[in-house]
N, C-alpha and C. Protein backbone atom coordinates (compact mmCIF):
# COMPACT_ATOMS: atom_id res chain seq x y z
N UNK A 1 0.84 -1.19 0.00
CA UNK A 1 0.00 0.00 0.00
C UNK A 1 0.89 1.25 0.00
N UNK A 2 0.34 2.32 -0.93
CA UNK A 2 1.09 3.36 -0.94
C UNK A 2 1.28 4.27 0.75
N UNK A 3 2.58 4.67 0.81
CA UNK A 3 1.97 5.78 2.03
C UNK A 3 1.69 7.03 1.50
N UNK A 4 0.62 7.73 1.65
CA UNK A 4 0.46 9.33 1.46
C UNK A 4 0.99 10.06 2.40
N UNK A 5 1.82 10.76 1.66
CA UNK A 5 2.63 12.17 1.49
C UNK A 5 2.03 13.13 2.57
N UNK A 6 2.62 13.49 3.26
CA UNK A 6 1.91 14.60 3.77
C UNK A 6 2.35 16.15 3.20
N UNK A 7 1.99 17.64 3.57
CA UNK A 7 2.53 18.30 2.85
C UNK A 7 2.18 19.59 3.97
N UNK A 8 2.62 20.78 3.94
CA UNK A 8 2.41 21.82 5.32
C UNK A 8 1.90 23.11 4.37
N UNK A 9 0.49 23.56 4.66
CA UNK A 9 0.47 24.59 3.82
C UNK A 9 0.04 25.67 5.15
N UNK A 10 -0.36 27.23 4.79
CA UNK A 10 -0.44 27.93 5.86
C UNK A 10 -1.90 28.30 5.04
N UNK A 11 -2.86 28.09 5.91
CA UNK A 11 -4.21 28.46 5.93
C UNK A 11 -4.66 29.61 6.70
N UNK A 12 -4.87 30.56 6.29
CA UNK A 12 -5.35 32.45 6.97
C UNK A 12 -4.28 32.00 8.19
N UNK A 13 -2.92 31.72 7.97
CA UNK A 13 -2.28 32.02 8.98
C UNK A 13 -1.73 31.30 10.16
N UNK A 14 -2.45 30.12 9.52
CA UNK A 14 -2.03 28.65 10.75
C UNK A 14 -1.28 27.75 9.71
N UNK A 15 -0.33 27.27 10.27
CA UNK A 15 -0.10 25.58 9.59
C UNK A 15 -0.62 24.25 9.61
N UNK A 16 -1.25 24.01 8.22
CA UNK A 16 -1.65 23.24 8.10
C UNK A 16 -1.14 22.00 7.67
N UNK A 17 -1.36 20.79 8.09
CA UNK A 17 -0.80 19.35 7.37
C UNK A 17 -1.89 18.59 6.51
N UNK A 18 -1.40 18.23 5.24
CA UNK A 18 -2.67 18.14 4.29
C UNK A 18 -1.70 17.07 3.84
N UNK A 19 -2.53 16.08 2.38
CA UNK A 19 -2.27 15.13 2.06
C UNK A 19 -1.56 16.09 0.69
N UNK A 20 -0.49 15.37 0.09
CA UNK A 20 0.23 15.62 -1.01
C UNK A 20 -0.57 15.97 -2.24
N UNK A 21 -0.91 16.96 -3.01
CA UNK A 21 -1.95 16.72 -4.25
C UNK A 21 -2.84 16.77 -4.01
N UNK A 22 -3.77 17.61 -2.90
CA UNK A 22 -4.80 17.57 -2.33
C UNK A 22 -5.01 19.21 -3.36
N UNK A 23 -6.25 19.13 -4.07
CA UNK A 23 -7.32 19.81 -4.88
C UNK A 23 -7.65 20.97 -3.54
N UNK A 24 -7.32 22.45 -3.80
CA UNK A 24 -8.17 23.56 -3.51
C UNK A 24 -10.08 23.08 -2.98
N UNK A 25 -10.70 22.71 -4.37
CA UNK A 25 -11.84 22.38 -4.33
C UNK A 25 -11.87 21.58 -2.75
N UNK A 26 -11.42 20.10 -2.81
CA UNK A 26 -11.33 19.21 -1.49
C UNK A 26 -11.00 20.07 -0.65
N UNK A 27 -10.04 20.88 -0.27
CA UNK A 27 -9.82 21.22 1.19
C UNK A 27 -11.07 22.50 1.59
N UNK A 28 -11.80 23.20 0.47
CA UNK A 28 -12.90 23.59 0.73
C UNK A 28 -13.88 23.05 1.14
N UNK A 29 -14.41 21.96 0.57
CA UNK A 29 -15.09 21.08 1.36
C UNK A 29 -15.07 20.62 2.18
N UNK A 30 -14.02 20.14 2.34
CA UNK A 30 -13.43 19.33 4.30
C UNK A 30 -13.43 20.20 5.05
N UNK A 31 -13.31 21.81 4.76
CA UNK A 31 -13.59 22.80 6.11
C UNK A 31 -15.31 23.21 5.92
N UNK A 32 -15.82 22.76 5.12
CA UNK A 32 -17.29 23.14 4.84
C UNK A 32 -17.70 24.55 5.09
N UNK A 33 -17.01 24.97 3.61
CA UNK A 33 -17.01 26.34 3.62
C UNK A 33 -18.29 26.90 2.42
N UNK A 34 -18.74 27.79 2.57
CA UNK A 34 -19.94 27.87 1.10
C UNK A 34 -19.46 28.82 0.47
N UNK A 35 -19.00 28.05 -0.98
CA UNK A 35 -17.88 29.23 -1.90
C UNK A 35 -18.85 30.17 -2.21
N UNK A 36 -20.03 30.34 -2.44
CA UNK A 36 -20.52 31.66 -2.62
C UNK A 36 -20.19 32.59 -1.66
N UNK A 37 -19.96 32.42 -0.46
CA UNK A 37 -19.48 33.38 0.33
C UNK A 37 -18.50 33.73 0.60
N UNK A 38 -17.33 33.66 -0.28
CA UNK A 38 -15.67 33.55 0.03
C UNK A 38 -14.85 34.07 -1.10
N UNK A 39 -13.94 34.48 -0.78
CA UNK A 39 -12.84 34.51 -2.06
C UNK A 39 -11.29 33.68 -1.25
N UNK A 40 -11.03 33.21 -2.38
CA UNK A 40 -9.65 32.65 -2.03
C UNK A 40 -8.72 33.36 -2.47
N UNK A 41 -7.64 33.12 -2.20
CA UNK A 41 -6.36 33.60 -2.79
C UNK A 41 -5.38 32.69 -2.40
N UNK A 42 -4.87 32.03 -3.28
CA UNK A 42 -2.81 31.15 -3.05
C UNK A 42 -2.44 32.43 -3.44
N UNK A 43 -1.25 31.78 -2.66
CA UNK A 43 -0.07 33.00 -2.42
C UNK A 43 -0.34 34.12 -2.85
N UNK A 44 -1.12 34.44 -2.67
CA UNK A 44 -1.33 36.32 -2.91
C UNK A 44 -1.88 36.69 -4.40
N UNK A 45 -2.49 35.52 -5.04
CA UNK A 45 -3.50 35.48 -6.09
C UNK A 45 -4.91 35.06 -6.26
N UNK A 46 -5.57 36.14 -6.48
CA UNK A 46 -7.15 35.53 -6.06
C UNK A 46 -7.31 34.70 -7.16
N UNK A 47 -7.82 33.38 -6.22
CA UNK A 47 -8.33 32.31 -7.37
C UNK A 47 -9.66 32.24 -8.31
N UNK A 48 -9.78 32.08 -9.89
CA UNK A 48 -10.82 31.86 -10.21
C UNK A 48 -11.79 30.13 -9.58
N UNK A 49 -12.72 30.38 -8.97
CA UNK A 49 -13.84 29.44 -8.63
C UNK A 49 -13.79 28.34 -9.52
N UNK A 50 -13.90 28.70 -10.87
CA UNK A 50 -14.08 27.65 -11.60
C UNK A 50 -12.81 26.58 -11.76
N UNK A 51 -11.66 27.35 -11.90
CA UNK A 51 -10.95 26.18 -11.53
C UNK A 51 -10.03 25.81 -10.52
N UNK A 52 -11.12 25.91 -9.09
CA UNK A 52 -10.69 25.22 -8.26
C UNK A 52 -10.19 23.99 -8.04
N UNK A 53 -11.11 22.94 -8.53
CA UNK A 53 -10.63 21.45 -8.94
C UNK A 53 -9.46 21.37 -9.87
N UNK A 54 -8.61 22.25 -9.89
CA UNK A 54 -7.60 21.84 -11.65
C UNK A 54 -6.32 22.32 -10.75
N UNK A 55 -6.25 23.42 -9.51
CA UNK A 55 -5.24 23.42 -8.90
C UNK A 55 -5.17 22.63 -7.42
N UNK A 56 -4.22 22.44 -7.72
CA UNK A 56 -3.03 21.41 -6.70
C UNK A 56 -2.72 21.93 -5.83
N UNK A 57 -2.48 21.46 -4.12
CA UNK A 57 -1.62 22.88 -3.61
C UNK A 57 -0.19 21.88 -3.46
N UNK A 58 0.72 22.85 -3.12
CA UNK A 58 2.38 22.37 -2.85
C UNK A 58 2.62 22.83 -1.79
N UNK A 59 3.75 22.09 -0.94
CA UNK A 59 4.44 22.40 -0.28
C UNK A 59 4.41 23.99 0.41
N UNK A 60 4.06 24.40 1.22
CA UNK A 60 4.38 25.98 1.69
C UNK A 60 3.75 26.85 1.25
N UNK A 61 2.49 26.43 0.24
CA UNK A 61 1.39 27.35 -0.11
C UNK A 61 0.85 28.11 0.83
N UNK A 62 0.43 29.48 0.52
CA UNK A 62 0.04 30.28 1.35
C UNK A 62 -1.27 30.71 1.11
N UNK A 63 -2.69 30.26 1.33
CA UNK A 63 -4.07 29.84 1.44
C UNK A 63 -4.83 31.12 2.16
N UNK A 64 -5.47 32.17 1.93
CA UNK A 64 -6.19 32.77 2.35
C UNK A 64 -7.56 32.54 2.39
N UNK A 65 -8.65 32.70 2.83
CA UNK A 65 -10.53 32.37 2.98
C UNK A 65 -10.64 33.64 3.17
N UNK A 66 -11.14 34.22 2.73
CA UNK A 66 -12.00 35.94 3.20
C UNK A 66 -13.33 35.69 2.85
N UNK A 67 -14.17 35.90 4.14
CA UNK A 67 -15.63 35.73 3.94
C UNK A 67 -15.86 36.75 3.78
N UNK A 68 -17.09 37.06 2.83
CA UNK A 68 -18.44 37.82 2.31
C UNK A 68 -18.78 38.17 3.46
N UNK A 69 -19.37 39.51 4.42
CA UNK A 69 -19.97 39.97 5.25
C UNK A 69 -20.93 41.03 4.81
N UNK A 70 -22.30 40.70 4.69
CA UNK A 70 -23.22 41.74 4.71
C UNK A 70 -23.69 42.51 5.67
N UNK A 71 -23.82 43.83 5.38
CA UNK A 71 -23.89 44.60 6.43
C UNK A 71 -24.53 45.98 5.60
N UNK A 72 -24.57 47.15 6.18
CA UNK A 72 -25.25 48.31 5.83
C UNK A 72 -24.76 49.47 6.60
């Protein structure tokens, strides 16, 4: 059996340990986040939504979540 990889990325600022090749999309889901309400950004580039599933993260990625807040 293979062993999976682990890999350390920094999420709004914490370190995180994630599986090697783990999909943007997946780690949104496993924190059960609702992308309509969010913008992402790796390393200091806001990501397009749509292709969340097509990027990979690596090693020492730097992962921002900024929620949507309505207000008046």
């Amino acid at each position: 059996m293979k062993k999976i990889k682990k890999i350390k990325i920094n999420l709004n600022g914490k370190t995180k340990s994630i599986n090697e090749n783990l999909r943007i999309q997946t780690l949104i889901t496993d924190l059960k986040i609702p992308l309509k309400k969010v913008a992402i950004e790796l390393n200091q580039e806001i990501l397009d939504k749509k292709k969340l599933n097509k990027v990979k993260l690596k090693n020492n990625d730097k992962i921002e979540i900024v929620h949507f807040i309505g207000g008046g």
